[in-house]
Protein backbone atom coordinates (compact mmCIF):
# COMPACT_ATOMS: atom_id res chain seq x y z
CA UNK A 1 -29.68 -27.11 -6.32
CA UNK A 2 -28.16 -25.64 -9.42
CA UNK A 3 -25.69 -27.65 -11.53
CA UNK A 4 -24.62 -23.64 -13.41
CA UNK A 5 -20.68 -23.34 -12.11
CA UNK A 6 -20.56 -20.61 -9.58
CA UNK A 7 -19.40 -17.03 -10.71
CA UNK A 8 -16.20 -16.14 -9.72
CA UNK A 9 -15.78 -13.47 -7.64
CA UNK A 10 -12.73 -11.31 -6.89
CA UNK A 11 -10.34 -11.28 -3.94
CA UNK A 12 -8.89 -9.27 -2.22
CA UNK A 13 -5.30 -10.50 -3.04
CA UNK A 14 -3.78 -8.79 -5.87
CA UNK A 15 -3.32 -4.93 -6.43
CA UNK A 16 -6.59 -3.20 -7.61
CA UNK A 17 -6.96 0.65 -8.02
CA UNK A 18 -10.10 1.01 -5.67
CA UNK A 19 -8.08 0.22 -2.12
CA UNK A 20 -4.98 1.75 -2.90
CA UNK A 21 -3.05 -1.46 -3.73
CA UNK A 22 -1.32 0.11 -7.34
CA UNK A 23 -0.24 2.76 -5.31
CA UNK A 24 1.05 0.85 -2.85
CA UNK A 25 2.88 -1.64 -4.61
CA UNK A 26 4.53 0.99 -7.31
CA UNK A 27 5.53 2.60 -4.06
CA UNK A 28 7.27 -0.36 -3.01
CA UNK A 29 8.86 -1.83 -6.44
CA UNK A 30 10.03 2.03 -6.55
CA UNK A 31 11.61 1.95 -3.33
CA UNK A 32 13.30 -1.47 -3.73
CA UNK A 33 15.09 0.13 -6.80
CA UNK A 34 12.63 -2.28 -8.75
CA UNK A 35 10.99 -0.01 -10.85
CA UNK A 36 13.61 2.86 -12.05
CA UNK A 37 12.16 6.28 -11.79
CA UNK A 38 13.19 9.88 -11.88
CA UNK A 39 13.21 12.26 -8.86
CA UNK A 40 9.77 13.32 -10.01
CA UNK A 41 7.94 10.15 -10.59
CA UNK A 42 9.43 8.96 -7.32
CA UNK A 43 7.81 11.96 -5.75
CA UNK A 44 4.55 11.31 -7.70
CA UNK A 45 4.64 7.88 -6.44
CA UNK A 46 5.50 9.08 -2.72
CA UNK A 47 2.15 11.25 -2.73
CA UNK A 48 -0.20 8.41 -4.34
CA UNK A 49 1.48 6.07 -1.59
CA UNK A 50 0.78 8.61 1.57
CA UNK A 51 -2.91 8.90 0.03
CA UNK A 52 -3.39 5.19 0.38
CA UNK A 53 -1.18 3.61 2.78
CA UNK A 54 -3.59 4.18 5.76
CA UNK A 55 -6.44 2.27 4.68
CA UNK A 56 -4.89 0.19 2.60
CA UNK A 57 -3.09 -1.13 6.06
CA UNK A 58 -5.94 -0.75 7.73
CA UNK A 59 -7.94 -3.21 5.26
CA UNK A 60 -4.86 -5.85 5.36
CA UNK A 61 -4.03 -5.39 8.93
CA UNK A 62 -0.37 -4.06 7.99
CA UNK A 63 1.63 -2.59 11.32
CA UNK A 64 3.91 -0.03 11.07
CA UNK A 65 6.94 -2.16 11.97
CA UNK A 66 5.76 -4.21 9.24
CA UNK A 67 6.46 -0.45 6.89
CA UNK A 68 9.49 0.02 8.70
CA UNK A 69 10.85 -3.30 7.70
CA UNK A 70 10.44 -3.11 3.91
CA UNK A 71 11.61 0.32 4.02
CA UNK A 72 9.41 3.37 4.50
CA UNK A 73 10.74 6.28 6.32
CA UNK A 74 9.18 7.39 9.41
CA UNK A 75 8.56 10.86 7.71
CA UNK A 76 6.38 8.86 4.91
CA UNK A 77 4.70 6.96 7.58
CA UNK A 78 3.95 9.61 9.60
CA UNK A 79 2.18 11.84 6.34
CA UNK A 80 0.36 8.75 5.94
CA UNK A 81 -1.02 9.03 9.14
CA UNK A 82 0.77 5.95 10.07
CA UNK A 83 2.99 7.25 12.84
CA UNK A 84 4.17 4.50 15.40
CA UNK A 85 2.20 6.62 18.11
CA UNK A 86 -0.66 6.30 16.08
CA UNK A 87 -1.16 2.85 15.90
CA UNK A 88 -0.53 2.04 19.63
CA UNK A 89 -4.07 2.73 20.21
């Protein structure tokens, strides 16, 4: 048995770059009217968030009524590949 304290490892629980999270979250702070933007960073933020929103749900088990309720447009959703239709399945 080792007395060393154990290494910490990270979670899963706050936004990294590697699943999408960033995106995700500017997205959403964006979209709230929480982080002001311009018609063109909104847009830039739009694209990063329809890159990542499909695994990033995947990986944290989000539902597209879930979307729906903070906010995201069906047309969003469905470039995501996160139609309603698709997620029936």
């Amino acid at each position: 048995m080792s007395v060393r304290p154990r290494t910490r490892v990270a979670t899963s629980h706050g936004p990294i770059g590697t699943d999408g999270a960033l995106a995700v979250d500017r997205y959403l702070l964006a979209l709230a009217g929480h982080l002001p933007t311009g018609n063109d960073a909104f847009d830039a933020l739009e694209r990063d968030f329809v890159e990542h929103a499909k695994l990033f749900a995947a990986r944290r088990g989000i539902s597209y009524g879930a979307w729906r309720d903070v906010g995201v447009s069906r047309d969003v959703l469905a470039r995501a590949g996160l139609g309603a239709e698709a997620l029936a399945d």
